[in-house]
Structures are given as C-alpha cells and as structure tokens.
N, C-alpha and C. Protein backbone atom coordinates (compact mmCIF):
# COMPACT_ATOMS: atom_id res chain seq x y z
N UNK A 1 97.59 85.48 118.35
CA UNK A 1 98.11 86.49 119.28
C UNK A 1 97.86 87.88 118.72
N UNK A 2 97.36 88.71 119.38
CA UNK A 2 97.63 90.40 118.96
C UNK A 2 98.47 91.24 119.63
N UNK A 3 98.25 92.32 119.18
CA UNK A 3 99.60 92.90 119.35
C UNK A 3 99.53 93.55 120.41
N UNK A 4 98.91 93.74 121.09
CA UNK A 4 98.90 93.60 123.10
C UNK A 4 99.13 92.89 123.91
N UNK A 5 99.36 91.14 123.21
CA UNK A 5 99.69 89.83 123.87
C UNK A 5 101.46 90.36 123.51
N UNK A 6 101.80 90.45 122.02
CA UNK A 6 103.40 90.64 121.76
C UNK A 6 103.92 91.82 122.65
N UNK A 7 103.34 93.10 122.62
CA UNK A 7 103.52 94.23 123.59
C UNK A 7 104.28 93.68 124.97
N UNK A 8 103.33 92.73 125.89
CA UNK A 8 103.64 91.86 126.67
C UNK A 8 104.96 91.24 126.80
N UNK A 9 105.32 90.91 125.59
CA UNK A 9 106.65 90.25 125.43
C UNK A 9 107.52 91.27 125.64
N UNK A 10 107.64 92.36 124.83
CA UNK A 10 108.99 93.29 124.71
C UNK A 10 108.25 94.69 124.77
N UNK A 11 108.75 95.69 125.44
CA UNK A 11 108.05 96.68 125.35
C UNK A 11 108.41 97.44 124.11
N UNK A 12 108.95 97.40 123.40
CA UNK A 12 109.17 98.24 122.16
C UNK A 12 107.72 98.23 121.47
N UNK A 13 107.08 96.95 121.40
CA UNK A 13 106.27 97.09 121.08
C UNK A 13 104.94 97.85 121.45
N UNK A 14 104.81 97.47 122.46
CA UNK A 14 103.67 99.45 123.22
C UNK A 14 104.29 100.05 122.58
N UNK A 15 105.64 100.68 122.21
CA UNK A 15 105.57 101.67 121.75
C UNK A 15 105.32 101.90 120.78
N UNK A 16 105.59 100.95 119.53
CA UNK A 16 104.91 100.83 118.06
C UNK A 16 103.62 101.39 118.17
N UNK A 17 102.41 100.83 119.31
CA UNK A 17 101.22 101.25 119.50
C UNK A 17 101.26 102.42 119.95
N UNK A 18 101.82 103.07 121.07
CA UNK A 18 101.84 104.23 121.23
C UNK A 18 102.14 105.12 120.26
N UNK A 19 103.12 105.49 119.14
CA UNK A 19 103.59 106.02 117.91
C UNK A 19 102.74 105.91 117.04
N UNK A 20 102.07 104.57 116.67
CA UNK A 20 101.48 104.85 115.42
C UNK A 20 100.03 104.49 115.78
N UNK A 21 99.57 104.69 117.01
CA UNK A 21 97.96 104.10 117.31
C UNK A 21 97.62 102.46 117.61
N UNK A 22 96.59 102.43 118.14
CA UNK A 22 96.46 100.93 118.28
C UNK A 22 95.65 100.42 117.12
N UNK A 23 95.46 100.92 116.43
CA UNK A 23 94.93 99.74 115.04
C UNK A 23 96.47 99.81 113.98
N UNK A 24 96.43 98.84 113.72
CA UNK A 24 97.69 98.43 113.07
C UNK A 24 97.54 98.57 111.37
N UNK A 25 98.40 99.20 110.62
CA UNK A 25 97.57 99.32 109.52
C UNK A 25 97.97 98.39 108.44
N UNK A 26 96.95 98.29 107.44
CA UNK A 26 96.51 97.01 106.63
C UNK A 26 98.05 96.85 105.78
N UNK A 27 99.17 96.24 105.72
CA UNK A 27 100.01 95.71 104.90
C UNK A 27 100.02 94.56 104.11
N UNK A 28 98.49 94.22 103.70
CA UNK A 28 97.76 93.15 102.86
C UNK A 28 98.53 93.41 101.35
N UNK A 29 98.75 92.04 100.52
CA UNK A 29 98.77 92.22 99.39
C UNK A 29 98.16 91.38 98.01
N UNK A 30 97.53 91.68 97.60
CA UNK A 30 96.70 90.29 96.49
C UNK A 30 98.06 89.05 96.48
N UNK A 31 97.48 88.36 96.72
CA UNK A 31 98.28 86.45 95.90
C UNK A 31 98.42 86.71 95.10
N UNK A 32 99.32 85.88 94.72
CA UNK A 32 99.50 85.35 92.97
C UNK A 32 100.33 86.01 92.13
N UNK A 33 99.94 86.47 91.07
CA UNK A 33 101.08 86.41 90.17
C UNK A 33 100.97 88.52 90.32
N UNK A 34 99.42 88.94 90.57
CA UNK A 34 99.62 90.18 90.94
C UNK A 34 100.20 90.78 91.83
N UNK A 35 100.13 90.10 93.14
CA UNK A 35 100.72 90.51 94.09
C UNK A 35 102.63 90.34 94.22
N UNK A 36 102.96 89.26 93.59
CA UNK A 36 104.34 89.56 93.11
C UNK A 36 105.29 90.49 92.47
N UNK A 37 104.39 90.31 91.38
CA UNK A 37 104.62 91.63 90.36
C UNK A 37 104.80 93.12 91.40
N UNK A 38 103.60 93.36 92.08
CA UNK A 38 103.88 94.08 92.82
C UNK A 38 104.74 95.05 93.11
N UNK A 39 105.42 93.41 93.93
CA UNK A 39 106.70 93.63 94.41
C UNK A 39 107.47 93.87 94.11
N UNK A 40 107.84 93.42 92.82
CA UNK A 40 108.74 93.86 91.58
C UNK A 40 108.73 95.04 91.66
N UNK A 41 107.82 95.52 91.53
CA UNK A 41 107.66 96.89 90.77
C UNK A 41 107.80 98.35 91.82
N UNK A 42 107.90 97.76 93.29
CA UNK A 42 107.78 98.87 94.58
C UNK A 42 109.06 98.22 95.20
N UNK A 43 110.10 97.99 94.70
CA UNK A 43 111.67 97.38 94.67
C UNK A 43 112.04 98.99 95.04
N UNK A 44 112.60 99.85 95.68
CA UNK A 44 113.41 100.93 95.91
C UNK A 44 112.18 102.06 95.25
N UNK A 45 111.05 102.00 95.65
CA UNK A 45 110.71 102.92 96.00
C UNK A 45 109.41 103.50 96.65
N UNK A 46 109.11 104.54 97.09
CA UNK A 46 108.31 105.24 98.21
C UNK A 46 107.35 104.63 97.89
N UNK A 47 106.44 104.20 98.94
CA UNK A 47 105.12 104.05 99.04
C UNK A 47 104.04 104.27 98.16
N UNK A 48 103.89 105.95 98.37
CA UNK A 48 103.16 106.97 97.70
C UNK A 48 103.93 106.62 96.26
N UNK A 49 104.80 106.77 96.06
CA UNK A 49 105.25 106.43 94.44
C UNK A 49 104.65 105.14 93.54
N UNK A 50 105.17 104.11 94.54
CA UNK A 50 105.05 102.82 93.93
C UNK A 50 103.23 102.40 93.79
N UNK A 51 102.38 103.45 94.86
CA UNK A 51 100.67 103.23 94.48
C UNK A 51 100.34 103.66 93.39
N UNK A 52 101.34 104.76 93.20
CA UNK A 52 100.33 105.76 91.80
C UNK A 52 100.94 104.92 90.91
N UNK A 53 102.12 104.53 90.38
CA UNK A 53 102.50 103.34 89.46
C UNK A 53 101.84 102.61 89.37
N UNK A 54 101.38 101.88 90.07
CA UNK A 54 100.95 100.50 90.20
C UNK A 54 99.21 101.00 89.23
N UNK A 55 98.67 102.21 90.22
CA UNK A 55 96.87 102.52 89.62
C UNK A 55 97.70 102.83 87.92
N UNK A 56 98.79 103.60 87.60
CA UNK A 56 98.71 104.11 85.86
C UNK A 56 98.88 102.55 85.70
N UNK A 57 99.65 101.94 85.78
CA UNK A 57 99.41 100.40 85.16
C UNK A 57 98.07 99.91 85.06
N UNK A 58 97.24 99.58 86.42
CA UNK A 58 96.00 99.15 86.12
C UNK A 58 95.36 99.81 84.92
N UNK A 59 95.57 101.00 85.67
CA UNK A 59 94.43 101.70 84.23
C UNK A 59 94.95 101.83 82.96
N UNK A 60 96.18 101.63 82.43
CA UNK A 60 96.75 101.16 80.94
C UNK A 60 95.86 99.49 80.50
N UNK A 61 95.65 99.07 81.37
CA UNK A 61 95.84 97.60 81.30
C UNK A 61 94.12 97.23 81.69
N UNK A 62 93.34 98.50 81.72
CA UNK A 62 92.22 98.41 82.24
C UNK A 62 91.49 97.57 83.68
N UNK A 63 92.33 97.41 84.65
CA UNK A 63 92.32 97.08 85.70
C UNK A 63 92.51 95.51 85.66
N UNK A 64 93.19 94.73 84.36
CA UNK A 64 93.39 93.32 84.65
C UNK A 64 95.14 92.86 84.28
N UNK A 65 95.58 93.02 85.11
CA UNK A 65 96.84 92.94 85.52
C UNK A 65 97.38 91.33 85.89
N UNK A 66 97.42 91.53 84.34
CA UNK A 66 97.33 89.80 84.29
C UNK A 66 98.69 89.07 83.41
N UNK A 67 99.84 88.08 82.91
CA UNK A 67 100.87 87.53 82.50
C UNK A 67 101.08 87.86 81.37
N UNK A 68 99.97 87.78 80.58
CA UNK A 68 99.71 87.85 78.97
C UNK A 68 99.64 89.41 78.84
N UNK A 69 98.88 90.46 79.49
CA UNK A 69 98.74 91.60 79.31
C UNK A 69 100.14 92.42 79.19
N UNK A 70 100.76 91.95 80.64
CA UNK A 70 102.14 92.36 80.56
C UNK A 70 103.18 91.94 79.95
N UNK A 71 102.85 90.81 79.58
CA UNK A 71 103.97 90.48 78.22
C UNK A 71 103.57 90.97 76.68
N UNK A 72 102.13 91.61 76.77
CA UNK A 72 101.88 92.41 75.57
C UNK A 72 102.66 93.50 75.28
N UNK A 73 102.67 94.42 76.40
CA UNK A 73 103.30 95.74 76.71
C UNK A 73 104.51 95.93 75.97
N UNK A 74 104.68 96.83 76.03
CA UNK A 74 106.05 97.45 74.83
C UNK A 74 106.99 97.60 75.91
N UNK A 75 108.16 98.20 75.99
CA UNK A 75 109.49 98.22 76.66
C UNK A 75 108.87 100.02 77.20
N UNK A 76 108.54 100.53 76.12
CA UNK A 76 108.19 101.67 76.44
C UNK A 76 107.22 102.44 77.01
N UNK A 77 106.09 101.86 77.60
CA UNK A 77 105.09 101.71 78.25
C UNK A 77 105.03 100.68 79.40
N UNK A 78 105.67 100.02 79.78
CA UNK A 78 106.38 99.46 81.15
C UNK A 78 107.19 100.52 81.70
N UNK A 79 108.36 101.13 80.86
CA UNK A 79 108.74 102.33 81.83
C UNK A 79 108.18 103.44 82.31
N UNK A 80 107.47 104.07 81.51
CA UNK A 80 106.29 105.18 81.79
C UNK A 80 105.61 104.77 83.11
N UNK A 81 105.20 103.20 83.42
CA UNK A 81 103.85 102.64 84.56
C UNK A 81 105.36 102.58 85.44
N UNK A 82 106.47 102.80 85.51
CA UNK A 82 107.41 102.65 86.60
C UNK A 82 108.50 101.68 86.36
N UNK A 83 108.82 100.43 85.35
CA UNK A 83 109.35 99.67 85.06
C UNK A 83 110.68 100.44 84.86
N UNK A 84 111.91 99.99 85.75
CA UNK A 84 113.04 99.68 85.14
C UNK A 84 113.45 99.49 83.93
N UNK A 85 114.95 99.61 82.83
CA UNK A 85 115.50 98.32 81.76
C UNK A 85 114.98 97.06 83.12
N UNK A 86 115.70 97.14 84.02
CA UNK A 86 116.27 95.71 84.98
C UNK A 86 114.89 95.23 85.34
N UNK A 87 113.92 96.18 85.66
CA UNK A 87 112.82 95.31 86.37
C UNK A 87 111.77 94.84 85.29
N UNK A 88 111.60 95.64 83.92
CA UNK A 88 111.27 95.18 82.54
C UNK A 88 111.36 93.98 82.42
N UNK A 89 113.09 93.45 82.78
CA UNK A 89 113.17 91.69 83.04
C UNK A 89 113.07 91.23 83.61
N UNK A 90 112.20 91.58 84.84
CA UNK A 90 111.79 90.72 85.91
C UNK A 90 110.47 90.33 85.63
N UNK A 91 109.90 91.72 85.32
CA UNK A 91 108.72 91.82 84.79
C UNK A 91 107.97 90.71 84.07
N UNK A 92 108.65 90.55 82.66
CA UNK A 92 108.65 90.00 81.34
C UNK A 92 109.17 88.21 82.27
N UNK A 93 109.92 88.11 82.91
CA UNK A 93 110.36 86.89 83.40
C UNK A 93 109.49 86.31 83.96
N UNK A 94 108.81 86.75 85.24
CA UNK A 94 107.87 86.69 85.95
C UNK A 94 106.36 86.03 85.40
N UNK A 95 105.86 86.74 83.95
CA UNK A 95 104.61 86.72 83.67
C UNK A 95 104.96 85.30 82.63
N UNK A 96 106.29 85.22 81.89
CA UNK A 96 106.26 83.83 81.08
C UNK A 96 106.42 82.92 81.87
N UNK A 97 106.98 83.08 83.35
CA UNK A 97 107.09 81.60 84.54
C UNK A 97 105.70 81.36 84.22
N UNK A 98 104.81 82.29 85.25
CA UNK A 98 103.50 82.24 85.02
C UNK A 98 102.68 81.45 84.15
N UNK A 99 102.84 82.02 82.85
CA UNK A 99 102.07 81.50 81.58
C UNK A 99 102.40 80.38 80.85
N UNK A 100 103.37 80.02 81.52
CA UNK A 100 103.85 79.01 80.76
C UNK A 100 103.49 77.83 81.78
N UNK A 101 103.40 78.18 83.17
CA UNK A 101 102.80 77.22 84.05
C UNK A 101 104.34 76.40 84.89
N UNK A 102 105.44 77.28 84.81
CA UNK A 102 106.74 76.61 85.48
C UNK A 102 106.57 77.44 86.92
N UNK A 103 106.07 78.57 86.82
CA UNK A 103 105.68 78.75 88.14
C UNK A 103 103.75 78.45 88.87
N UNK A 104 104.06 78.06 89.43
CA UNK A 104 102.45 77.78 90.09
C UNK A 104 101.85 78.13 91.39
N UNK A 105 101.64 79.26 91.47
CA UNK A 105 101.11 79.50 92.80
C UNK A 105 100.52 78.62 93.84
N UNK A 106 99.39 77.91 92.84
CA UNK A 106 99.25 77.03 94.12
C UNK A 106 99.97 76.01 94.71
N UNK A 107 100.67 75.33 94.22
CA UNK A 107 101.83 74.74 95.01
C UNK A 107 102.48 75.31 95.41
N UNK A 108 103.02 76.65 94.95
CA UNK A 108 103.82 77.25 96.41
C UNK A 108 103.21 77.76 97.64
N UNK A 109 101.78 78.01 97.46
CA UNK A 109 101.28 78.40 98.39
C UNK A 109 100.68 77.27 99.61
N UNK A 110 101.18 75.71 99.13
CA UNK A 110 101.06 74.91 99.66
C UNK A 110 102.06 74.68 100.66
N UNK A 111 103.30 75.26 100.48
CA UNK A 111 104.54 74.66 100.76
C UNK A 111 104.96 74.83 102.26
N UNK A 112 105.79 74.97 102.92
CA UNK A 112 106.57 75.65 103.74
C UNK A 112 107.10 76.48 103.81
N UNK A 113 107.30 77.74 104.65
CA UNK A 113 107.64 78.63 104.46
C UNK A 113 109.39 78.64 103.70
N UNK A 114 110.28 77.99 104.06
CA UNK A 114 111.76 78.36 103.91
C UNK A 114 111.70 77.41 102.51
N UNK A 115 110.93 76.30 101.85
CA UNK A 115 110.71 75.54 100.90
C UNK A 115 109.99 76.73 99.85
N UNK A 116 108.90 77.40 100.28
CA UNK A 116 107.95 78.31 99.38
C UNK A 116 108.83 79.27 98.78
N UNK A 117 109.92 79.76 99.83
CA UNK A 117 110.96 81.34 99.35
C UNK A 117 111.77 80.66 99.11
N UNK A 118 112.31 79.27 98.71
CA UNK A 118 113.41 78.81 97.50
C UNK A 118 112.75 79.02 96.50
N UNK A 119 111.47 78.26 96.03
CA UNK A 119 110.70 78.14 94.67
C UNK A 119 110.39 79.61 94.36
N UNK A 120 110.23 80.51 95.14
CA UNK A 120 110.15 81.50 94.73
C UNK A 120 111.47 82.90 94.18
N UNK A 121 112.64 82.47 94.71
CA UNK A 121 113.91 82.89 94.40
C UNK A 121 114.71 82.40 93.46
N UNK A 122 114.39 81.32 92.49
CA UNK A 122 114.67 80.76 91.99
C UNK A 122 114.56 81.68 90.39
N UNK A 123 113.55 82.86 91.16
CA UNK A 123 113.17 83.51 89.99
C UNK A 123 113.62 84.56 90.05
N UNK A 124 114.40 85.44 88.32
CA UNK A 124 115.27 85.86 88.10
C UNK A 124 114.69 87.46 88.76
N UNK A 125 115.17 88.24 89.85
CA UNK A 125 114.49 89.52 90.76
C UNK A 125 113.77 89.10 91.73
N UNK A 126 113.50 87.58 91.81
CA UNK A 126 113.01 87.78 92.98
C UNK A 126 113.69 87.31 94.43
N UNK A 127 114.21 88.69 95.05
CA UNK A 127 115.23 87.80 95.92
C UNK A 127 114.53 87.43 97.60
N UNK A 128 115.56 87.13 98.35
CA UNK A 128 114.72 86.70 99.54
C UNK A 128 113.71 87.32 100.58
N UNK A 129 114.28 89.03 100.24
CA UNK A 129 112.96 90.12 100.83
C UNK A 129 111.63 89.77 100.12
N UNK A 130 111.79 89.96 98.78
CA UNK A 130 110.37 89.90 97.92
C UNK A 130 109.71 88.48 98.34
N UNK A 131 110.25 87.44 98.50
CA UNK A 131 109.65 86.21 98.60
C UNK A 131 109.27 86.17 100.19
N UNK A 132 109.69 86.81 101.47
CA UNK A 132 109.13 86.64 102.84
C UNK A 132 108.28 87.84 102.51
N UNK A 133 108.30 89.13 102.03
CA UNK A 133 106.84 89.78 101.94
C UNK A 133 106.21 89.26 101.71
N UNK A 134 106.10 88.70 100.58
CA UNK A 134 105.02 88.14 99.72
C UNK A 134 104.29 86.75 100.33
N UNK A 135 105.02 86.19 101.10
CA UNK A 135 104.55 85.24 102.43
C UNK A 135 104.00 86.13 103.18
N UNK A 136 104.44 87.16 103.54
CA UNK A 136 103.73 87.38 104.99
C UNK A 136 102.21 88.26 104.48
N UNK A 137 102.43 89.28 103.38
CA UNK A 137 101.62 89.81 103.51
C UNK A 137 100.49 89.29 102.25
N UNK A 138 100.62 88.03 101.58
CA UNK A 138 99.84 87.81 100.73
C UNK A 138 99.20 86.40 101.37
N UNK A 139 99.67 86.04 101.93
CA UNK A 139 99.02 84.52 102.30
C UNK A 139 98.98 84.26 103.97
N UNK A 140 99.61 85.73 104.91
CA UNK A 140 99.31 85.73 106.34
C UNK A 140 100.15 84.53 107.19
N UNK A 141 101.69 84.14 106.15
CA UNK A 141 101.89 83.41 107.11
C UNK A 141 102.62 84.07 108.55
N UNK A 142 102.43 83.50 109.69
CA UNK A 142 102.21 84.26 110.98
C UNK A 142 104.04 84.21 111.26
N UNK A 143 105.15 83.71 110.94
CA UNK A 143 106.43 84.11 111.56
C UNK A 143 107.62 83.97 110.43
N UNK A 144 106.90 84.97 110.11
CA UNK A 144 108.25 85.67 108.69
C UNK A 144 109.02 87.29 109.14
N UNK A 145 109.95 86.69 109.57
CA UNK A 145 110.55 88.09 110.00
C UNK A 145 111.61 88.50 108.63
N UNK A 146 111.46 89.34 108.02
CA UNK A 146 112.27 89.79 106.70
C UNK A 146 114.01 90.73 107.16
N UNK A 147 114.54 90.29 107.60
CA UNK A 147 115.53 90.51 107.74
C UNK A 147 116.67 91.92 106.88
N UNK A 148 116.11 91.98 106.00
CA UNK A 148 116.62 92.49 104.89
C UNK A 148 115.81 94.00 104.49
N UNK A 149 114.49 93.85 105.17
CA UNK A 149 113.68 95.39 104.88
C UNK A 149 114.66 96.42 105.79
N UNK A 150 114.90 97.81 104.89
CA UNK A 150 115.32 98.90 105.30
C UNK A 150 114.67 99.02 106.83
N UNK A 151 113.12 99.35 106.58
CA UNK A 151 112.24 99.96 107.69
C UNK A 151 112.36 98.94 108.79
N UNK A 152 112.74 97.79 108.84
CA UNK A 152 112.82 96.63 109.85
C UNK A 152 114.34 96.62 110.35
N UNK A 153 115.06 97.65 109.92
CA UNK A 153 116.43 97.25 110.58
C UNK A 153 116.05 98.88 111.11
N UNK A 154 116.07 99.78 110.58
CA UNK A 154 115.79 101.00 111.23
C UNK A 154 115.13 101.18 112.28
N UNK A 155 113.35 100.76 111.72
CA UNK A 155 112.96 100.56 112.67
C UNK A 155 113.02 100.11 114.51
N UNK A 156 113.86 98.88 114.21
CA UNK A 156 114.52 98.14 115.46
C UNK A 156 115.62 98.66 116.22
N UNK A 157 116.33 99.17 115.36
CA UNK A 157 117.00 99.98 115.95
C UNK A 157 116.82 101.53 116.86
N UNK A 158 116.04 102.03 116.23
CA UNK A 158 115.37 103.31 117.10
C UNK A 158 114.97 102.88 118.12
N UNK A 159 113.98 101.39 117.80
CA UNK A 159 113.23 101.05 119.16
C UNK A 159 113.78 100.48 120.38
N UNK A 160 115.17 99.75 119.88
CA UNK A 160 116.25 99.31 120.67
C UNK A 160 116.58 100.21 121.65
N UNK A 161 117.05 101.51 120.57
CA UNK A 161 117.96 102.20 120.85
C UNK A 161 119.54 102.16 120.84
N UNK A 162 119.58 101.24 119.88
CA UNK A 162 121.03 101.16 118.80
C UNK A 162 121.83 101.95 118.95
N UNK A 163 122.62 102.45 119.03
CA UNK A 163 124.05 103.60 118.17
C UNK A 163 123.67 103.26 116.23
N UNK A 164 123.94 101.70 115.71
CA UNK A 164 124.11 101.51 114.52
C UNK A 164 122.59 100.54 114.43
N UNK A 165 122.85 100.42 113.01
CA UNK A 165 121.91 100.20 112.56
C UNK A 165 122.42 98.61 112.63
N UNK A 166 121.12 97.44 113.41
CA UNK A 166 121.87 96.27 113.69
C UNK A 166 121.58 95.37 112.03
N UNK A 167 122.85 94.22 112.15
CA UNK A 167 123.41 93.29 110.97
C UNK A 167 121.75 92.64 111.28
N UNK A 168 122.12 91.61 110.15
CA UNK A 168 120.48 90.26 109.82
C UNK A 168 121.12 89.49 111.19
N UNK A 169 122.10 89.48 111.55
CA UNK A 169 122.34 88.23 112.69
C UNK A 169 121.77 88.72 114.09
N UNK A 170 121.70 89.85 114.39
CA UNK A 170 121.92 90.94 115.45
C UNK A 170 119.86 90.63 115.54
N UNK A 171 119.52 90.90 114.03
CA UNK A 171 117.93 91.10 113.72
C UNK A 171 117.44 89.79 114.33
N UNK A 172 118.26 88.68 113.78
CA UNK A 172 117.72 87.04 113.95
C UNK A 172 117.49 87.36 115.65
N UNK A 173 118.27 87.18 116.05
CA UNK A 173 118.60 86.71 117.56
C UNK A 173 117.80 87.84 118.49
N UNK A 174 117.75 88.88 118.34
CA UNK A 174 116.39 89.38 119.09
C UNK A 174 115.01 89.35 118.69
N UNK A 175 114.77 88.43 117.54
CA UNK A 175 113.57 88.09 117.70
C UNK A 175 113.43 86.96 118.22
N UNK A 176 114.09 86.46 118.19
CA UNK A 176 114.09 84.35 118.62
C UNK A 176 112.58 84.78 119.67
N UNK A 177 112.99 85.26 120.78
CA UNK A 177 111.18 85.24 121.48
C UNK A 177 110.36 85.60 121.21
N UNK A 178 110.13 86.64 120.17
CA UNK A 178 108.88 86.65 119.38
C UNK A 178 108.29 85.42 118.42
N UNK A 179 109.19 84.20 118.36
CA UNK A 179 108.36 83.57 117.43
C UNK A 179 107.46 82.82 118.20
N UNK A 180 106.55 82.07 117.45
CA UNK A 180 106.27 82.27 116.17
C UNK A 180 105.04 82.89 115.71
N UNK A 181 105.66 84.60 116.11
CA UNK A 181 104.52 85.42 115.76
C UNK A 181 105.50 86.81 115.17
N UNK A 182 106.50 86.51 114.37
CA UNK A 182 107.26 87.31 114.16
C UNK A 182 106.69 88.35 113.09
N UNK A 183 106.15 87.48 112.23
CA UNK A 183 105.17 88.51 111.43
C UNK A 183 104.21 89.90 111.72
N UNK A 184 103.52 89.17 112.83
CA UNK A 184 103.20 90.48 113.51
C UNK A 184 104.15 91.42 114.42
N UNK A 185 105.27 90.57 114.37
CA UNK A 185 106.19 91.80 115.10
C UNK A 185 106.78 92.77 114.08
N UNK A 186 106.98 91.88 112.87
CA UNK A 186 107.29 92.97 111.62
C UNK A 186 106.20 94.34 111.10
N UNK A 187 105.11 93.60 111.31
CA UNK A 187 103.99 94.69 110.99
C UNK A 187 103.83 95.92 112.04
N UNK A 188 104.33 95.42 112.99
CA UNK A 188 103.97 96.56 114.35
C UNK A 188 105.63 97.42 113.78
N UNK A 189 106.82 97.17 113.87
CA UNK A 189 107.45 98.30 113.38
C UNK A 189 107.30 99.16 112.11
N UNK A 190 106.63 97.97 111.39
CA UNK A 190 106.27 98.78 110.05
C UNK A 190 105.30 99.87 110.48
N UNK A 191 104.13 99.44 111.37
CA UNK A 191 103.24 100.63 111.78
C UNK A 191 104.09 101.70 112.49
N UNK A 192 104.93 101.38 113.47
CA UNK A 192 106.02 103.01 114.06
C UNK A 192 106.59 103.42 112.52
N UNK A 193 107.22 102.67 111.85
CA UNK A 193 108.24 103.31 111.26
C UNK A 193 107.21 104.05 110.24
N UNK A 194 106.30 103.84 109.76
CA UNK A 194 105.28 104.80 109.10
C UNK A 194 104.43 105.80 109.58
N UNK A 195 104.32 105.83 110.74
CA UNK A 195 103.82 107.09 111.40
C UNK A 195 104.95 107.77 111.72
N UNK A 196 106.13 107.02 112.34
CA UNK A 196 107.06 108.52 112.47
C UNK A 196 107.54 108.97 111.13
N UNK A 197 107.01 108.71 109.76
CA UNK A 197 107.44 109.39 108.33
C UNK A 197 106.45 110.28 108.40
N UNK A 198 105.18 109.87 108.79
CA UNK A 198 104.08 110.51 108.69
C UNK A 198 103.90 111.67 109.89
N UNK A 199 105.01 111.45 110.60
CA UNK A 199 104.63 112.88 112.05
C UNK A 199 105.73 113.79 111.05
N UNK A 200 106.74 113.39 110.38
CA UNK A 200 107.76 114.18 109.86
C UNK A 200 107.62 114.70 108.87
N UNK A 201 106.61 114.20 108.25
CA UNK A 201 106.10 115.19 107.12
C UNK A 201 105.23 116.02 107.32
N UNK A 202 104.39 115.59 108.30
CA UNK A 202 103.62 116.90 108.93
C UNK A 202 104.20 118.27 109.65
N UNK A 203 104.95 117.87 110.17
CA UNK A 203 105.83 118.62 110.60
C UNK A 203 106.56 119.79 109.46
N UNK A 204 107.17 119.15 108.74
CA UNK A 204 107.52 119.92 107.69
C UNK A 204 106.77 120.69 106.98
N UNK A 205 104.97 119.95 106.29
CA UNK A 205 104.13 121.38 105.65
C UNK A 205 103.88 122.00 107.04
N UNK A 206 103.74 121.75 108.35
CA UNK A 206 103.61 123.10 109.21
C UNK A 206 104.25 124.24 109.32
N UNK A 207 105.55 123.39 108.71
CA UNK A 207 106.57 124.41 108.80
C UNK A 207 107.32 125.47 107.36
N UNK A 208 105.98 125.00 106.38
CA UNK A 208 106.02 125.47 105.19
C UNK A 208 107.15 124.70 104.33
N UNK A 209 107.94 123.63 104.81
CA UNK A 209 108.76 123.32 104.12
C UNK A 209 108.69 121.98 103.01
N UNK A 210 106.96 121.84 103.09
CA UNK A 210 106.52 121.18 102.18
C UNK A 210 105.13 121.62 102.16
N UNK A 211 104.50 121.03 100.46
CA UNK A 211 103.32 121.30 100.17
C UNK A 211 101.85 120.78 100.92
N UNK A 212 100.66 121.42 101.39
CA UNK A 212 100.15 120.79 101.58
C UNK A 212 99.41 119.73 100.48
C-alpha cells in the first residue's frame, strides 16, 4: 500500500502529504547490532544532534562501528561521541550481548514481531520504543505502530485535532483501521511532524531569531 491508498483511509493523512510533500522521507536504519546502538545513542535527543554524534563516533572508530571497537573505548571517549554514565551501560551491554553471541540478530530478525521486541527488551536500555523502531525502520516490518514516540502522539494529535495530547490506548484504537499498514502510517506523521519543525525554524532565521 502507499501512502495515497492510506490517505484514502483517513484524511489526516493527505494532510501529512500536503505539510510535508508527497515523497515521504527516508526513516531507514542499518540492522544489526549498528543500527541498535543507534538507537541507544539518539534516546532524548534532536535529530541534527544525535547525526553529528553518531559521524564523531564513526570517525573515532574509523567508520567500523562494530561490538569489540566499542567495548575498546574508554568511559571517556564514549561521552565526548554523545554517551551518557547510563547509556555507556547500555552501550557496553549491548556490544558484550553481541560478542558474546547471547544476542543474535539473525534469529531475531526471524521472529515475529511482538516475539522479536521481547528478545529484544530483554536487554538492559532497550525498551519497547527502541525495539518497534528498530523493527520498523531496520527490517521494514509493515505494522508497527510505536505508541510511545513523542512525535507520534503529538503528531496525532494536531492531526486529530485533540485539546490533549492522546494516552497509548486512545493511540491503539485509532489506528485499529490502518492495520496492517500502520508502519507507514507512523512514517507519514513522522514526515508532518518534521516539516512542521522544519517550516518553524525557517520561520524563525527569517525572522532573525535564529542563525542561518
């Protein structure tokens, strides 16, 4: 289905397209043990923040961002690339599952979705947001609605047209007819809710009240 067939379903969605254009933009993320980490590591914060972190890591690490590398790393050079104390141990947790072979990607990537985000929560930071991203946007499974993203309750709500910002139960139950293509219904608010950051910051250097 694309997102002119879902449009169809609910109109909020035209408007996602209308707001942020009709190409939908890429919320891809590498598999595996990189693309987790990731996640770890862009836990509470901006976009733009969590990219330039992520490139000083590569390039500490010479672009191989790999279990062993990051369990080389000092305490003090994990925080510098963006690391937490707290996410240090997610970090460090994460890459010995890994290396030690108690976590295995490819069997989770075999699994079921609500089976794949136990085996994957099981691990110490990674809670149930990080494990449906990391489904939806690393392996494309098609009806993972994340309940728990900031920009997905906001989002929905503007598009609603809410008073409040709606509960995970409020979230469940108006998607029930989007499945099972909920994934792409998540990506289409993610596309509004990032262009209207992106009309609002424009707005602001027009208005001198930020840099160009």
């Amino acid at each position: 289905m694309n997102a002119e067939h879902l449009a169809a379903l609910d109109p909020i969605f035209a408007e996602c397209l209308r707001i942020g254009g009709p190409v939908i933009r890429d919320f891809t993320r590498p598999t595996g043990f990189v693309g987790l980490l990731r996640m770890v590591m862009e836990q509470q914060l901006s976009t733009k923040v969590a990219l330039a972190l992520w490139a000083k890591l590569q390039d500490r690490l010479g672009g191989e961002v790999t279990p062993g590398a990051i369990l080389a790393l000092d305490d003090e050079t994990l925080r510098a690339c963006g690391f937490s104390r707290q996410k240090i141990g997610y970090a460090r947790g994460l890459a010995e599952a890994v290396a030690s072979g108690r976590l295995d990607f490819d069997i989770i990537h075999d699994l079921p979705d609500e089976e794949a985000i136990a085996q994957l929560v099981a691990l110490k930071g990674i809670g149930r947001w990080s494990a449906e991203v990391y489904l939806m946007t690393t392996l494309d499974r098609p009806d993972i609605w994340p309940v728990g993203d900031l920009a997905i309750q906001l989002g929905v709500q503007r598009l609603k047209g809410w008073a409040d910002k709606p509960t995970a139960k409020q979230l469940i139950e108006v998607a029930e007819p989007w499945r099972p293509y909920r994934s792409l219904a998540a990506r289409l608010v993610w596309h509004h809710y990032v262009a209207l950051q992106e009309q609002a910051r424009a707005a602001r250097v027009g208005k001198g009240l930020l840099p160009r």
